[in-house]
PDB file of N, CA and C in Angstrom:
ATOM      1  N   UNK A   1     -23.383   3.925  -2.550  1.00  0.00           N
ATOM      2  CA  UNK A   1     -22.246   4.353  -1.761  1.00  0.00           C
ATOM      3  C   UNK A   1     -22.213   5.878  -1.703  1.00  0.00           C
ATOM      4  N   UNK A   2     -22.346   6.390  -0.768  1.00  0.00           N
ATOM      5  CA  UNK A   2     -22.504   7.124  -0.255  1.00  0.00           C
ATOM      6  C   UNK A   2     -21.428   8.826  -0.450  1.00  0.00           C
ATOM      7  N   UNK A   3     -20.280   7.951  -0.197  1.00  0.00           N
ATOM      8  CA  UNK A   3     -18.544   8.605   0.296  1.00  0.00           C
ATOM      9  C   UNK A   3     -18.237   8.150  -1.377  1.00  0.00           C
ATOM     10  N   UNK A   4     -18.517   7.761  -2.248  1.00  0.00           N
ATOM     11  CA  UNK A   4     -17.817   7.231  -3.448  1.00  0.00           C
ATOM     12  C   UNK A   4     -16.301   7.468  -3.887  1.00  0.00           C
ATOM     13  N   UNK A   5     -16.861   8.907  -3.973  1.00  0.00           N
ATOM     14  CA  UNK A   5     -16.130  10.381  -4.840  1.00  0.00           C
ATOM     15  C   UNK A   5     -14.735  10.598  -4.027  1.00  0.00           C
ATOM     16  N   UNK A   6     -15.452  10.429  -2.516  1.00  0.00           N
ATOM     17  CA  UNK A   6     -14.000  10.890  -1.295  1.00  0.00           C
ATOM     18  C   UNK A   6     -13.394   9.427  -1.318  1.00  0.00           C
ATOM     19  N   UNK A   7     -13.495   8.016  -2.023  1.00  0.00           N
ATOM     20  CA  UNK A   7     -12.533   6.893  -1.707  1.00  0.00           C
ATOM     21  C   UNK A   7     -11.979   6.988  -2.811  1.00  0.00           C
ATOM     22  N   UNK A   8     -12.099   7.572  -3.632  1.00  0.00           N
ATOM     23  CA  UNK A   8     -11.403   7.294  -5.130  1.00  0.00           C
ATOM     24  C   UNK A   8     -10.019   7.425  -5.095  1.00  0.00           C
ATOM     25  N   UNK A   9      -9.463   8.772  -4.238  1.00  0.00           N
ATOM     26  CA  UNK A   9      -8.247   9.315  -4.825  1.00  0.00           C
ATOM     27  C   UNK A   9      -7.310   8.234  -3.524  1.00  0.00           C
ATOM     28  N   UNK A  10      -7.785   8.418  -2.055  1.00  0.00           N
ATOM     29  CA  UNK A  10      -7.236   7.362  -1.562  1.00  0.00           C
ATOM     30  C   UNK A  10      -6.558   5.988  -2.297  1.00  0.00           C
ATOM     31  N   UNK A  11      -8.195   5.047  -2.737  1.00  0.00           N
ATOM     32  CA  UNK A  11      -7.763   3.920  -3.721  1.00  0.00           C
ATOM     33  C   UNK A  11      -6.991   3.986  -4.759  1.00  0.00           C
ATOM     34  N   UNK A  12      -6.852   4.817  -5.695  1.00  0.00           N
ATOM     35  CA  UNK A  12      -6.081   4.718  -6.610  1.00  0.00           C
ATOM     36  C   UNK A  12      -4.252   5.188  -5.918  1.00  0.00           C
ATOM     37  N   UNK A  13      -4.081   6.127  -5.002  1.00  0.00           N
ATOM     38  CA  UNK A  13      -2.490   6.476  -4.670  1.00  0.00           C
ATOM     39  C   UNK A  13      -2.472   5.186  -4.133  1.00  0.00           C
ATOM     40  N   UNK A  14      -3.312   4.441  -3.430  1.00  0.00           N
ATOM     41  CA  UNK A  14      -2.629   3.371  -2.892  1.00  0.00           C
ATOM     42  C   UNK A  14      -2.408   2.046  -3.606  1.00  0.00           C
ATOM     43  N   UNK A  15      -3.158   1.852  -4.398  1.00  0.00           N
ATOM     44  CA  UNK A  15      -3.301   0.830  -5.516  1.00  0.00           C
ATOM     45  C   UNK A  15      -1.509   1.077  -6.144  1.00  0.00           C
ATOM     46  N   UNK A  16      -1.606   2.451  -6.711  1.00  0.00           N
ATOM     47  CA  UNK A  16      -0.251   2.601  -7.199  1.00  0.00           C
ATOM     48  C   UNK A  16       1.176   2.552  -6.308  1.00  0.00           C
ATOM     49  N   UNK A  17       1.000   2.675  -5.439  1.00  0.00           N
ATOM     50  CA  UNK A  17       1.979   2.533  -4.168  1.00  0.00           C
ATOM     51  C   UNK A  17       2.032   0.688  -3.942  1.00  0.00           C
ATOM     52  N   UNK A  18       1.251   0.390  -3.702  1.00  0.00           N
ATOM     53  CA  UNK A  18       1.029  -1.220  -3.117  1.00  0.00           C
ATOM     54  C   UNK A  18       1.522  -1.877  -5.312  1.00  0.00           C
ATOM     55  N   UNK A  19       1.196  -1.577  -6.501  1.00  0.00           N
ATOM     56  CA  UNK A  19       1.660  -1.969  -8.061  1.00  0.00           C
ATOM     57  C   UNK A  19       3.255  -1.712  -7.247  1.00  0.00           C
ATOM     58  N   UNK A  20       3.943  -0.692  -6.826  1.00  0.00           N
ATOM     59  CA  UNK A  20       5.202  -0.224  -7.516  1.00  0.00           C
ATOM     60  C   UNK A  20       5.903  -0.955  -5.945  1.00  0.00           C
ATOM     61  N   UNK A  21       5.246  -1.311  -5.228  1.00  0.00           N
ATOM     62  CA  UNK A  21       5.996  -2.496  -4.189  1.00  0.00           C
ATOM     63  C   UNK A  21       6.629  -4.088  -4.765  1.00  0.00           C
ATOM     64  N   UNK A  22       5.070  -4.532  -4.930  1.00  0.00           N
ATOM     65  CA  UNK A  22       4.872  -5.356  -5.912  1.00  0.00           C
ATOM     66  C   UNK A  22       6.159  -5.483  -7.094  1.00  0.00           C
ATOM     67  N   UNK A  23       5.973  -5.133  -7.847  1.00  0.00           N
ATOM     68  CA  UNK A  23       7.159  -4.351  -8.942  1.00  0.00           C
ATOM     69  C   UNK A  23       8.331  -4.464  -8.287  1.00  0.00           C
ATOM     70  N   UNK A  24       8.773  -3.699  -7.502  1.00  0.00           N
ATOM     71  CA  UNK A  24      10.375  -3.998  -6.715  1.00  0.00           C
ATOM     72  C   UNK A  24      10.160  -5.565  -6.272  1.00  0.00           C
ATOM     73  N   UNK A  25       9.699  -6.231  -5.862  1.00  0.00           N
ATOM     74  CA  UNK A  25       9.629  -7.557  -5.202  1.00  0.00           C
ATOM     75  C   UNK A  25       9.797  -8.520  -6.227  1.00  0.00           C
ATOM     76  N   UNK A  26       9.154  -8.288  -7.802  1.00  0.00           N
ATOM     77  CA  UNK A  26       9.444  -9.244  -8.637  1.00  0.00           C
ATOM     78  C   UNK A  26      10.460  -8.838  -9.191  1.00  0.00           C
ATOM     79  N   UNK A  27      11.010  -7.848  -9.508  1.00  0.00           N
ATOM     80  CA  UNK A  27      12.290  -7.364  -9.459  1.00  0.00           C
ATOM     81  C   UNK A  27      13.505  -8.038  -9.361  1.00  0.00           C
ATOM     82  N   UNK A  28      13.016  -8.005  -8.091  1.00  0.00           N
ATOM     83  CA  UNK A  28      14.622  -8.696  -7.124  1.00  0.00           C
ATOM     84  C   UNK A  28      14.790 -10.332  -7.006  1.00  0.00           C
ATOM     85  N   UNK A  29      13.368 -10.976  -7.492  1.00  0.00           N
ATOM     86  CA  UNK A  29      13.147 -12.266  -7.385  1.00  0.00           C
ATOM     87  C   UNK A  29      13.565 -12.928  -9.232  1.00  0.00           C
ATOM     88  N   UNK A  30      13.792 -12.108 -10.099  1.00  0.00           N
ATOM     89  CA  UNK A  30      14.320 -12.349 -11.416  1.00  0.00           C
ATOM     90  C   UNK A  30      15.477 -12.087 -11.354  1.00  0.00           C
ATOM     91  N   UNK A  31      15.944 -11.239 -10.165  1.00  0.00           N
ATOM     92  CA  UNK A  31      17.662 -11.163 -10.590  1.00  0.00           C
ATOM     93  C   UNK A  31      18.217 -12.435 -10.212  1.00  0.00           C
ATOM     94  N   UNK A  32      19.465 -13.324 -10.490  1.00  0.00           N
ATOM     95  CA  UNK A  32      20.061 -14.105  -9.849  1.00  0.00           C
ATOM     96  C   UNK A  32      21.274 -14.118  -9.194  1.00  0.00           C
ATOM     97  N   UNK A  33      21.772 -12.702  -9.644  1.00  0.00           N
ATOM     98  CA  UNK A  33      23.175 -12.381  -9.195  1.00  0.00           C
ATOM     99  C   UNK A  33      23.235 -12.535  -7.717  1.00  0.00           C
ATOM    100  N   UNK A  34      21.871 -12.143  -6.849  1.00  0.00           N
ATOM    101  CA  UNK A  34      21.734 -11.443  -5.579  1.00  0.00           C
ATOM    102  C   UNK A  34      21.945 -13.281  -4.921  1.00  0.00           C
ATOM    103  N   UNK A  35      22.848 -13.682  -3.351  1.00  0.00           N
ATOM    104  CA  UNK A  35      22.797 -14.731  -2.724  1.00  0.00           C
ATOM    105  C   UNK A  35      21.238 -14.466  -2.269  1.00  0.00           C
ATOM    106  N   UNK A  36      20.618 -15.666  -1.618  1.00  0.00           N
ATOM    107  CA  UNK A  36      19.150 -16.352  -1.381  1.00  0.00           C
ATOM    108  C   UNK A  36      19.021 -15.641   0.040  1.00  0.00           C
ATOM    109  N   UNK A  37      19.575 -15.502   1.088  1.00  0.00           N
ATOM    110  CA  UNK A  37      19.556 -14.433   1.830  1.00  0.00           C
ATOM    111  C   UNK A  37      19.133 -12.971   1.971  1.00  0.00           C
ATOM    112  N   UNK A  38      19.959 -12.363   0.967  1.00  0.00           N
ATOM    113  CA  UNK A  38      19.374 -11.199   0.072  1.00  0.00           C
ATOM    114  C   UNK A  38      18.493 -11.004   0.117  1.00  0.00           C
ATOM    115  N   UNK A  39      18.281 -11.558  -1.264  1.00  0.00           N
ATOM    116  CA  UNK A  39      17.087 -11.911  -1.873  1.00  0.00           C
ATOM    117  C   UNK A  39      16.149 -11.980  -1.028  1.00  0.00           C
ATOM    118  N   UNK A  40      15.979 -12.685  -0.357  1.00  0.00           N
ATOM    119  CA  UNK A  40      14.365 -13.014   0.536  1.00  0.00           C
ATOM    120  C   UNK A  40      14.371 -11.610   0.987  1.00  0.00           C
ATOM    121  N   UNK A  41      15.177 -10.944   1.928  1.00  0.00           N
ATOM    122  CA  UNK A  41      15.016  -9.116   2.504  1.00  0.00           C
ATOM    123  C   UNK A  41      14.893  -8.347   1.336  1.00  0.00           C
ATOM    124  N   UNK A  42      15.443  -8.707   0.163  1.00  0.00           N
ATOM    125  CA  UNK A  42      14.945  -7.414  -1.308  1.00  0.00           C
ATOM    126  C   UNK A  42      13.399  -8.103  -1.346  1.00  0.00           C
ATOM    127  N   UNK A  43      12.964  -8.750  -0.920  1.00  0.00           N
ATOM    128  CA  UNK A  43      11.465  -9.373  -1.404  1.00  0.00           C
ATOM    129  C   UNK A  43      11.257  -8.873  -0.196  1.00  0.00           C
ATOM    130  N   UNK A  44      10.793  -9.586   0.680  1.00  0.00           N
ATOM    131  CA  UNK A  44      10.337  -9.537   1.679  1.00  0.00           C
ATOM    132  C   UNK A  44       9.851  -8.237   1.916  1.00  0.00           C
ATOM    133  N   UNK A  45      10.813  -7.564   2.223  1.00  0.00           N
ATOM    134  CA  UNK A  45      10.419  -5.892   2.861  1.00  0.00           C
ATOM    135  C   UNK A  45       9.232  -4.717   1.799  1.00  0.00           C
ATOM    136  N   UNK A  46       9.534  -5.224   0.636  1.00  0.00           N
ATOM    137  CA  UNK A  46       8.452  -4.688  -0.318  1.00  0.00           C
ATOM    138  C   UNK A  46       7.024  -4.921   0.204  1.00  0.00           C
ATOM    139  N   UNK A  47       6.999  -6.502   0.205  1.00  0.00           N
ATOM    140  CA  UNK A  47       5.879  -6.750   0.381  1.00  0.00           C
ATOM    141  C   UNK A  47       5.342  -6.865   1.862  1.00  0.00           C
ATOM    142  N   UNK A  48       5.925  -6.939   2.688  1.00  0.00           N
ATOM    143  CA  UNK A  48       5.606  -5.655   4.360  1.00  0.00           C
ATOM    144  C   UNK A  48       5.221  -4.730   3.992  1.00  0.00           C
ATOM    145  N   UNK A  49       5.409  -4.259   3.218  1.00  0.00           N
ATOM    146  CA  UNK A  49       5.449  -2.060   2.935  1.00  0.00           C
ATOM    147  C   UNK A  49       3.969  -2.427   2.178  1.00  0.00           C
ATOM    148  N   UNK A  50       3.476  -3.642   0.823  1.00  0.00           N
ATOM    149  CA  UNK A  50       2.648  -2.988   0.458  1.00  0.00           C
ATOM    150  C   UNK A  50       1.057  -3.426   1.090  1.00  0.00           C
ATOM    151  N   UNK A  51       1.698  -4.286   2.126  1.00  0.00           N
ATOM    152  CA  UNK A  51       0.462  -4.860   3.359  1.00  0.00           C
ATOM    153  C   UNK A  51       0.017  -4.038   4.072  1.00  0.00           C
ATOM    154  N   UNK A  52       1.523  -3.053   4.356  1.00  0.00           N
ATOM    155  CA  UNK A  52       0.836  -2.112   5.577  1.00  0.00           C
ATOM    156  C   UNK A  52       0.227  -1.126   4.501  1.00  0.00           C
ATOM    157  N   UNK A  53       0.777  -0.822   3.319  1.00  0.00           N
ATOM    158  CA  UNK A  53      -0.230   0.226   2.349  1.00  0.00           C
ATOM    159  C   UNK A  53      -1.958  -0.289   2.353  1.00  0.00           C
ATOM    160  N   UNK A  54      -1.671  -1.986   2.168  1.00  0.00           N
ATOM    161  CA  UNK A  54      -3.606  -1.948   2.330  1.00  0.00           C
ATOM    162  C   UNK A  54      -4.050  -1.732   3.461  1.00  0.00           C
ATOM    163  N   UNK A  55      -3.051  -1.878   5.051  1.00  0.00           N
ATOM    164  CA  UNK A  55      -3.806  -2.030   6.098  1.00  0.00           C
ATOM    165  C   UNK A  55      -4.259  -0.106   6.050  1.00  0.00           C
ATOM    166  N   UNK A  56      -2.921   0.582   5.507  1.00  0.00           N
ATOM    167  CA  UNK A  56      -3.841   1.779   6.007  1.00  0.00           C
ATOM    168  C   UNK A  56      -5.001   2.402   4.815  1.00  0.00           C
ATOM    169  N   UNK A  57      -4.890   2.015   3.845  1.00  0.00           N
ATOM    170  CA  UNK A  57      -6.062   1.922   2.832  1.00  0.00           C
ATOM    171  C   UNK A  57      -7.219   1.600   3.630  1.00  0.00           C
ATOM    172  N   UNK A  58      -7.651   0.238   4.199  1.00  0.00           N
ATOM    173  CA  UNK A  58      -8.637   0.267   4.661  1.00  0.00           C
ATOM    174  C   UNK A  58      -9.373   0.735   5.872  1.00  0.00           C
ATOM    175  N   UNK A  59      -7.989   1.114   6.500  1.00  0.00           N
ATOM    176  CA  UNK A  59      -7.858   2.182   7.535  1.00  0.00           C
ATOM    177  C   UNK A  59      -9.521   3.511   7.054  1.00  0.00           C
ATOM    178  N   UNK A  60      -8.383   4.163   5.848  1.00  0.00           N
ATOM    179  CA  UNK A  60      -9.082   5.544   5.463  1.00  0.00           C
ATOM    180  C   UNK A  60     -10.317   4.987   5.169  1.00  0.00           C
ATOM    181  N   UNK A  61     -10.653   3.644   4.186  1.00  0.00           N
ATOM    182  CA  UNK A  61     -12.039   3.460   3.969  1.00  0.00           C
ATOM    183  C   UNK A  61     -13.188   3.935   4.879  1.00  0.00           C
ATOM    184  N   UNK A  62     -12.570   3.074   6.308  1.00  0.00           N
ATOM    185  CA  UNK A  62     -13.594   3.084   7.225  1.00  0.00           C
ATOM    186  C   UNK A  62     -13.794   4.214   8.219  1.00  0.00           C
ATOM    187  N   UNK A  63     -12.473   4.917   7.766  1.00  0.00           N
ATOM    188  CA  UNK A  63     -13.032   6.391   8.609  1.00  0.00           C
ATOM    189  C   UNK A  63     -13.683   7.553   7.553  1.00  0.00           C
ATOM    190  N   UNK A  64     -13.519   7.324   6.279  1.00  0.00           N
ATOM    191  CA  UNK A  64     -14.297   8.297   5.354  1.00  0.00           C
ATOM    192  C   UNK A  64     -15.885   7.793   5.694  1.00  0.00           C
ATOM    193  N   UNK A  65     -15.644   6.121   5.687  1.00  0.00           N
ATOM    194  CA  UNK A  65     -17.145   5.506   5.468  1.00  0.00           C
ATOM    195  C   UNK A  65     -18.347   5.713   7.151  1.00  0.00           C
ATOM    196  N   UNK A  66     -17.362   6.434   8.006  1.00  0.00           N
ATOM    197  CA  UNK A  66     -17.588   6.427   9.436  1.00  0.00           C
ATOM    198  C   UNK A  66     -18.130   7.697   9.252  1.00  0.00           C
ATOM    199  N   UNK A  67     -17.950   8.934   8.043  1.00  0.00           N
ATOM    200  CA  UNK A  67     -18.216  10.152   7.975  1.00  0.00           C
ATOM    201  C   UNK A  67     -16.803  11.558   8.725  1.00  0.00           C
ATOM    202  N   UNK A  68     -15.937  10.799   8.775  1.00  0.00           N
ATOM    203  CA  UNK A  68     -14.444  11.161   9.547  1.00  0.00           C
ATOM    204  C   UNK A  68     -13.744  11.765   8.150  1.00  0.00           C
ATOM    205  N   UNK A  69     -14.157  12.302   7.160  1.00  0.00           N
ATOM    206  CA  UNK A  69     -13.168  12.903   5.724  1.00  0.00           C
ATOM    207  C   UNK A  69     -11.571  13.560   5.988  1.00  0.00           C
ATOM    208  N   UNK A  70     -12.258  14.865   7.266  1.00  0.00           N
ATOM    209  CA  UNK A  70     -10.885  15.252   7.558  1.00  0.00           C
ATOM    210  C   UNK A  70      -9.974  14.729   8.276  1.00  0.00           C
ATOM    211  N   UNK A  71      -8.633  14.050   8.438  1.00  0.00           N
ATOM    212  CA  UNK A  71      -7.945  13.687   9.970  1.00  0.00           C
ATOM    213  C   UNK A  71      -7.282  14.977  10.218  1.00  0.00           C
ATOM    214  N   UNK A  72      -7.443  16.403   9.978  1.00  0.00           N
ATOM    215  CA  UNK A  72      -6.602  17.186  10.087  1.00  0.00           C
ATOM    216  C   UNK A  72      -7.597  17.872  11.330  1.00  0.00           C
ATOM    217  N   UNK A  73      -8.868  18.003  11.587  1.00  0.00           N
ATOM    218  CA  UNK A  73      -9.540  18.135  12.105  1.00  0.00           C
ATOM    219  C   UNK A  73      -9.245  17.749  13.625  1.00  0.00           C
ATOM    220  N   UNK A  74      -8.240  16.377  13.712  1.00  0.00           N
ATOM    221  CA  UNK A  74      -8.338  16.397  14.936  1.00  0.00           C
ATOM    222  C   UNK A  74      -6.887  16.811  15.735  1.00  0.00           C
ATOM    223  N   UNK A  75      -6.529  17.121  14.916  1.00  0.00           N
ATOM    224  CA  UNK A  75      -5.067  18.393  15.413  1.00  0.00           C
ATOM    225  C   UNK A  75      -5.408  20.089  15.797  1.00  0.00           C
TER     226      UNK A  75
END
């Protein structure tokens, strides 16, 4: 692998972003105080947030892995 070094720091902020979604979602699914309504939107929306964190994770993969490092480049 080529790009190794440049996917690392990507993978890991997002790994930790997509853990601390995760984390709020089981969260809210151990409380019982919250009605079942709730509840499903305190779940739910975490785990939207940490889908779209992998969609754009693999986003960056394939434009580091495309040879694309900077996106600032195209501003």
């Amino acid at each position: 692998m080529k790009y190794w070094k440049k996917m690392i720091a990507p993978i890991v902020i997002a790994l930790i972003i997509i853990l601390y979604y995760v984390g709020i979602a089981v969260f809210f699914v151990k409380i019982s105080v919250i009605p079942a309504v709730i509840k499903v939107l305190m779940v739910m929306i975490p785990l939207a947030l940490a889908a779209v964190m992998a969609g754009v994770l693999i986003s960056r993969i394939k434009e580091i892995q495309g040879g694309e490092e900077d996106d600032l480049s195209q501003y």
